[in-house]
Protein backbone atom coordinates (compact mmCIF):
# COMPACT_ATOMS: atom_id res chain seq x y z
CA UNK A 1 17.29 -5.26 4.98
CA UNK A 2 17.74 -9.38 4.29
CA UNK A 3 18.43 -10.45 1.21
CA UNK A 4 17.48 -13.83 -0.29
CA UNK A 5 18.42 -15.39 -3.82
CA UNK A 6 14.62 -14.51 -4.82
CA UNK A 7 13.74 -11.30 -2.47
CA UNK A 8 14.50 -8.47 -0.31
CA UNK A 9 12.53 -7.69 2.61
CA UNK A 10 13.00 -5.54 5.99
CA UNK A 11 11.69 -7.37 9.06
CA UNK A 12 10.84 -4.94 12.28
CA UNK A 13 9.48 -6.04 15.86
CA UNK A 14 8.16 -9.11 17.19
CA UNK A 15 4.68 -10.63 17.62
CA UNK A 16 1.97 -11.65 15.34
CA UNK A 17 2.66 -10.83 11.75
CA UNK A 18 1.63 -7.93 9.70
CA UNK A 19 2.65 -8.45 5.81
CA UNK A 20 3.16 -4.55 4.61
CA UNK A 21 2.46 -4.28 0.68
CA UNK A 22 4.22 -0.39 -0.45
CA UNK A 23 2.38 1.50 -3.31
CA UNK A 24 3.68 2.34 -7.11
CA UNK A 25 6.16 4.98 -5.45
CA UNK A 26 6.64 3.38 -2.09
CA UNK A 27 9.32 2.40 -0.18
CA UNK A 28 10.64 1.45 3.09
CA UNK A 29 10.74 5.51 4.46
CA UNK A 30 6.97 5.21 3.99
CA UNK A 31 6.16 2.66 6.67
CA UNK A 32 9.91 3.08 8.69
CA UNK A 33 8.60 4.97 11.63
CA UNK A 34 5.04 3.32 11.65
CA UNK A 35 7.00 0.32 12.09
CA UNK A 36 9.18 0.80 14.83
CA UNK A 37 6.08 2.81 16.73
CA UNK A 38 4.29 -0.40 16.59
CA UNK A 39 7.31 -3.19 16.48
CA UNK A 40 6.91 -3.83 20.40
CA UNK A 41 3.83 -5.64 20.01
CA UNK A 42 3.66 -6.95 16.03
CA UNK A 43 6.76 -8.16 13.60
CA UNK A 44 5.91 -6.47 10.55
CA UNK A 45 7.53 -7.83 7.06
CA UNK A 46 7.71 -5.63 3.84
CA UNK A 47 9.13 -7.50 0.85
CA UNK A 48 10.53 -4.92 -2.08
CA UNK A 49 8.02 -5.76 -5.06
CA UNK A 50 9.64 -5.88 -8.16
CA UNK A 51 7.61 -3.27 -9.27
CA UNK A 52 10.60 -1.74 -11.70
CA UNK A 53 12.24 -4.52 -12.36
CA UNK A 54 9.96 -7.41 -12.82
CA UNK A 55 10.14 -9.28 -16.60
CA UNK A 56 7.58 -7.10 -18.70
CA UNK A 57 5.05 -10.14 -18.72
CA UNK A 58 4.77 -9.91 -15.06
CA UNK A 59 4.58 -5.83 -15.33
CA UNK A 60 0.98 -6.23 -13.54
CA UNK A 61 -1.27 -7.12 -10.65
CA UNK A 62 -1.59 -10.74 -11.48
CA UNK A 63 2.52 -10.92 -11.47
CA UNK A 64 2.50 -9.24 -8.26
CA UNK A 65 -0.01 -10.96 -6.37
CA UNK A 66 2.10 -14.15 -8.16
CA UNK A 67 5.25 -13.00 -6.23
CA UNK A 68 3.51 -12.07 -3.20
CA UNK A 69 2.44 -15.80 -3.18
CA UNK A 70 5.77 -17.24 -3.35
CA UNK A 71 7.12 -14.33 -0.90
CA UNK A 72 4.86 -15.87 2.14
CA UNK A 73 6.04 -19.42 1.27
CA UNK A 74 8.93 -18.53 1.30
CA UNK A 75 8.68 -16.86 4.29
CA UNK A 76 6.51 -19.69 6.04
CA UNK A 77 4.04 -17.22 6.79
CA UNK A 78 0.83 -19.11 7.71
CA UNK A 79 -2.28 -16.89 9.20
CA UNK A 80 -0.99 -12.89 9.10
CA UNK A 81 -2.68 -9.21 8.34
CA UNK A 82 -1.54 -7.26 5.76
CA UNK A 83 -1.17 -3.51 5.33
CA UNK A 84 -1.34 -2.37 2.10
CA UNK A 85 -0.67 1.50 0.77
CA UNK A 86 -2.32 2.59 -2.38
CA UNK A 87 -1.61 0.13 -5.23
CA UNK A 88 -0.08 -2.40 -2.33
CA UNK A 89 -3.50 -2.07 -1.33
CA UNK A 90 -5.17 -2.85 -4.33
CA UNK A 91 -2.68 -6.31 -4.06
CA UNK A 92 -4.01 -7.24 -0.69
CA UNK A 93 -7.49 -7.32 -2.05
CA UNK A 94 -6.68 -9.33 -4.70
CA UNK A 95 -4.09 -11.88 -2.37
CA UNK A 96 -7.38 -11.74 0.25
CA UNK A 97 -9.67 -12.52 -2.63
CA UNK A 98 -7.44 -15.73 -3.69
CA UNK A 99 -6.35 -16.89 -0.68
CA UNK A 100 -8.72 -16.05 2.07
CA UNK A 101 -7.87 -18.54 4.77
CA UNK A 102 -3.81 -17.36 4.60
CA UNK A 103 -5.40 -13.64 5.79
CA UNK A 104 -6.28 -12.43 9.12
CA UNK A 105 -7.24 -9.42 8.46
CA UNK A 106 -6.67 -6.25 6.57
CA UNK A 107 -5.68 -2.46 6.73
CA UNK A 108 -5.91 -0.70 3.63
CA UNK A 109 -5.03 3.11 3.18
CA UNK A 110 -5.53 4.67 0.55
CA UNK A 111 -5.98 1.92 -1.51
CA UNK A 112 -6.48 1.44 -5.09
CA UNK A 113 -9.52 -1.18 -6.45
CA UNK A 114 -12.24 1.02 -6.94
CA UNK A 115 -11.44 4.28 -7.87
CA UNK A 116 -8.02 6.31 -8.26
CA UNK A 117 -6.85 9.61 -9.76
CA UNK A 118 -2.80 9.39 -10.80
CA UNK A 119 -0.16 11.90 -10.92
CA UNK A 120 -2.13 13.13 -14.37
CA UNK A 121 -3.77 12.08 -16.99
CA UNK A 122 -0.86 10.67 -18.26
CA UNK A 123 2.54 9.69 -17.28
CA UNK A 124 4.45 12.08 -15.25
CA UNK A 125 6.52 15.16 -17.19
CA UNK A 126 10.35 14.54 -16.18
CA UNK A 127 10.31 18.15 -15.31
CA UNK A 128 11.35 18.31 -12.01
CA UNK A 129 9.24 21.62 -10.91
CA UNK A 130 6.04 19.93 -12.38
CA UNK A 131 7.06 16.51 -10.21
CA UNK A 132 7.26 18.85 -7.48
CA UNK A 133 4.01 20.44 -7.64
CA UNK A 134 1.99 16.84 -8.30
CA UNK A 135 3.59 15.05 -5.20
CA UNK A 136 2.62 18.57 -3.02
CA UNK A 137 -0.88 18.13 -4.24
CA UNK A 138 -0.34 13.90 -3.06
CA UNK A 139 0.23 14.75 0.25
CA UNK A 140 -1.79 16.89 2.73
CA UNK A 141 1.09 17.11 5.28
CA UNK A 142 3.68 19.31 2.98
CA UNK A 143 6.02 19.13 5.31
CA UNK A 144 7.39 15.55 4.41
CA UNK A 145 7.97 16.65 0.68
CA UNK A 146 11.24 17.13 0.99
CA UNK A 147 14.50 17.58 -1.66
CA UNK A 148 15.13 14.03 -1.15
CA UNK A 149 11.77 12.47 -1.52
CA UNK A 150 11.31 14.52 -4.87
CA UNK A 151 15.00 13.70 -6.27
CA UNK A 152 13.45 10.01 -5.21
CA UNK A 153 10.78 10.10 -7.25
CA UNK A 154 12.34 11.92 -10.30
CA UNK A 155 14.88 9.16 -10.61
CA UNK A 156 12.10 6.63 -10.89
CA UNK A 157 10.05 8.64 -13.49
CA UNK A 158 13.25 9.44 -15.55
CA UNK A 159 13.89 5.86 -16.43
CA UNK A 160 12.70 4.35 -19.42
CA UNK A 161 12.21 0.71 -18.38
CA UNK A 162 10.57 2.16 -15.03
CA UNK A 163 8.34 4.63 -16.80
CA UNK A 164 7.43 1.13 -19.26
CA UNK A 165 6.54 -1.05 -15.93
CA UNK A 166 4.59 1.83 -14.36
CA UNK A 167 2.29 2.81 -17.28
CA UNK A 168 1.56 -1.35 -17.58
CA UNK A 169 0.61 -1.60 -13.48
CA UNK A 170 -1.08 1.36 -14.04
CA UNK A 171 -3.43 -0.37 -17.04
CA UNK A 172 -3.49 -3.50 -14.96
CA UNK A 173 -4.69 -1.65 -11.76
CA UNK A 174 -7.50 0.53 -13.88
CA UNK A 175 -8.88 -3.13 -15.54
CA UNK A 176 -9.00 -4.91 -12.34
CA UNK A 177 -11.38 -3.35 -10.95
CA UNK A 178 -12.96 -4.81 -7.77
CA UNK A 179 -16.40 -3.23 -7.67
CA UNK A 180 -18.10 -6.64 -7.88
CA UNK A 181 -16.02 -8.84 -6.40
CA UNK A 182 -14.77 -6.86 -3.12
CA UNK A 183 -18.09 -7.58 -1.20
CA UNK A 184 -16.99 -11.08 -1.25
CA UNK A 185 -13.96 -10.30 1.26
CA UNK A 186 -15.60 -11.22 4.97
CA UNK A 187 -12.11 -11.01 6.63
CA UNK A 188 -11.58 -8.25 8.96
CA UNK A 189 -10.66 -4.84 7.36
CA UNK A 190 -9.70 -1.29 8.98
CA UNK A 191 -9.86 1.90 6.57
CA UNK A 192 -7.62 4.56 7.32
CA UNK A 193 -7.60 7.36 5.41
CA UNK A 194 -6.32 10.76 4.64
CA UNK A 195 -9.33 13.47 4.70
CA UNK A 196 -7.39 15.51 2.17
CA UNK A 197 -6.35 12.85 0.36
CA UNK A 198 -6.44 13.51 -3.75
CA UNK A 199 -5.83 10.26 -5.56
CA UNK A 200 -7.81 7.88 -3.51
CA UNK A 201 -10.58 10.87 -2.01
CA UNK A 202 -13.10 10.40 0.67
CA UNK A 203 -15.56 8.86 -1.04
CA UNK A 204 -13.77 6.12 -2.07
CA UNK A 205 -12.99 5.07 1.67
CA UNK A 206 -16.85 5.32 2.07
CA UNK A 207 -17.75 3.11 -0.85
CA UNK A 208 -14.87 0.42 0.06
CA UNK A 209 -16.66 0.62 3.80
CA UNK A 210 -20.32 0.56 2.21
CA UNK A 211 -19.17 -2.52 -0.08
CA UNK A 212 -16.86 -4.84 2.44
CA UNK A 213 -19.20 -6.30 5.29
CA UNK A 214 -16.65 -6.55 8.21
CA UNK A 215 -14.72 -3.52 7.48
CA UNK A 216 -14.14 0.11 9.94
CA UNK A 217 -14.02 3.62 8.96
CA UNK A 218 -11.14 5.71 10.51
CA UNK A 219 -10.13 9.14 9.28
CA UNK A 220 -6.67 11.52 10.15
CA UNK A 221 -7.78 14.80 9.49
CA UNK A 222 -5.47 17.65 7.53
CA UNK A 223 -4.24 13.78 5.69
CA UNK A 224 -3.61 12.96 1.98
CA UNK A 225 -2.36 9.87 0.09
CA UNK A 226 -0.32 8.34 2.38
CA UNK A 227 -1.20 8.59 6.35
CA UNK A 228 1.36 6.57 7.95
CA UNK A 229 3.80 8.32 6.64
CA UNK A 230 2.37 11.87 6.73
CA UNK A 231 0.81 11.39 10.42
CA UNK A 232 2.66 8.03 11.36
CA UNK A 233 2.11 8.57 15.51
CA UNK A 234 -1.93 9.10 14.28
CA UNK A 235 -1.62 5.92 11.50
CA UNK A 236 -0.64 3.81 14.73
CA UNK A 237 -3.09 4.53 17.03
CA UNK A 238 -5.70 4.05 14.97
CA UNK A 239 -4.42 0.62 13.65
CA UNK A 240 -2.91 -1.13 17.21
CA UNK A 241 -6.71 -1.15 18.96
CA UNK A 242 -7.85 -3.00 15.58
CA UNK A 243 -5.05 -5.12 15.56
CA UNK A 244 -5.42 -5.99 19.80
CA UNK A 245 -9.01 -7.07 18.97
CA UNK A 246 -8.34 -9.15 15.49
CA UNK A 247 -5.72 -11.34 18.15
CA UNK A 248 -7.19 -11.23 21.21
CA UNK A 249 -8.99 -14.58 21.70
């Protein structure tokens, strides 16, 4: 991990660049061995969004997309892809949308913009059987929900400031809808997606594929809410053919 005054950020591989954006609950053990499957031909670049510890005014999409901005200046970053997960994908759209000519292309799995179904109705019960039960219903591959990944995620729920910061990106997510704006985004886009996947289902990788004009369809079977972590050898080989033709002259 490097650290800078203003962000964190793991850098992996070398190559064009791929800008990774995590989701609500993400972190680096999402994308790690995605990453270093792929590193030999791409340097992908994850900055830590301050999703927990942002200032309360920037506790939404706007904020993020805000320090996304100053993350690639600061990086120097000049024409890249980015991957985004769930809500990270939801922020790719929306750094696409404002600053097309900085973006390559795009991957977006399981992404958030048009339609998404949380943990429940309403924020998560610090019970850590019921946590349990809602992240084995997230993911079709059980095997990754591990001890450690659900003592993860019950740490995040069980603090007060976080819980705050999640319930406002949650609001800010569900208002920004990008039904009639998305169609607008001509860059390059691959879909991958989970066919099992709960929160973001099926049909909601259909209707992002019906609605963006230069966008592909790829599906991991037996999947759910997060493919290249659940199926990470799959996730690649779907995403370094699209990649090899977005930089191939």
């Amino acid at each position: 991990m490097s650290v800078s005054e203003d962000y964190n950020y793991t850098e992996i591989g070398s190559g064009p660049t791929v800008l990774i954006l995590h989701g609500l609950f993400g972190s680096l053990s999402n994308f790690e061995t995605m990453m270093q499957l792929a590193g030999h031909k791409y340097r992908f670049v994850m900055p830590y969004l301050p999703l927990y510890d942002c200032e309360l005014k920037q506790a939404n999409l706007d904020g993020m997309v805000t320090y996304i901005k100053g993350f690639v200046d600061f990086m120097g970053l000049k024409e890249f892809s980015i991957l985004g997960n769930s809500l990270g994908g939801h922020l790719a759209l929306l750094y696409a949308i404002q600053y097309p000519s900085k973006v390559k292309s795009l991957i977006l799995t399981a992404s958030s913009g048009l339609f998404e179904s949380s943990l429940g109705n309403e924020y998560p019960k610090r019970d850590k059987d019921f946590l349990r039960s809602k992240i084995l219903e997230t993911f079709g591959n059980k095997s990754i929900v591990t001890e450690e990944l659900v003592s993860e995620i019950e740490a995040i729920v069980n603090s007060k400031s976080n819980a705050i910061r999640i319930i406002k990106m949650a609001k800010s997510a569900t208002r920004q809808n990008l039904l009639h704006s998305i169609h607008t985004i001509t860059n390059k886009t691959l879909l991958i997606w989970g066919r099992e996947d709960s929160i973001t289902p099926p049909f909601v990788a259909e209707k992002f594929h019906q609605l963006m004009p230069n966008s592909e369809l790829s599906w991991i079977e037996g999947c759910g809410h997060a493919p290249m972590m659940e199926y990470p050898k799959e996730f690649t080989e779907a995403m370094l053919p699209f990649l090899d033709k977005v930089y191939t002259p």
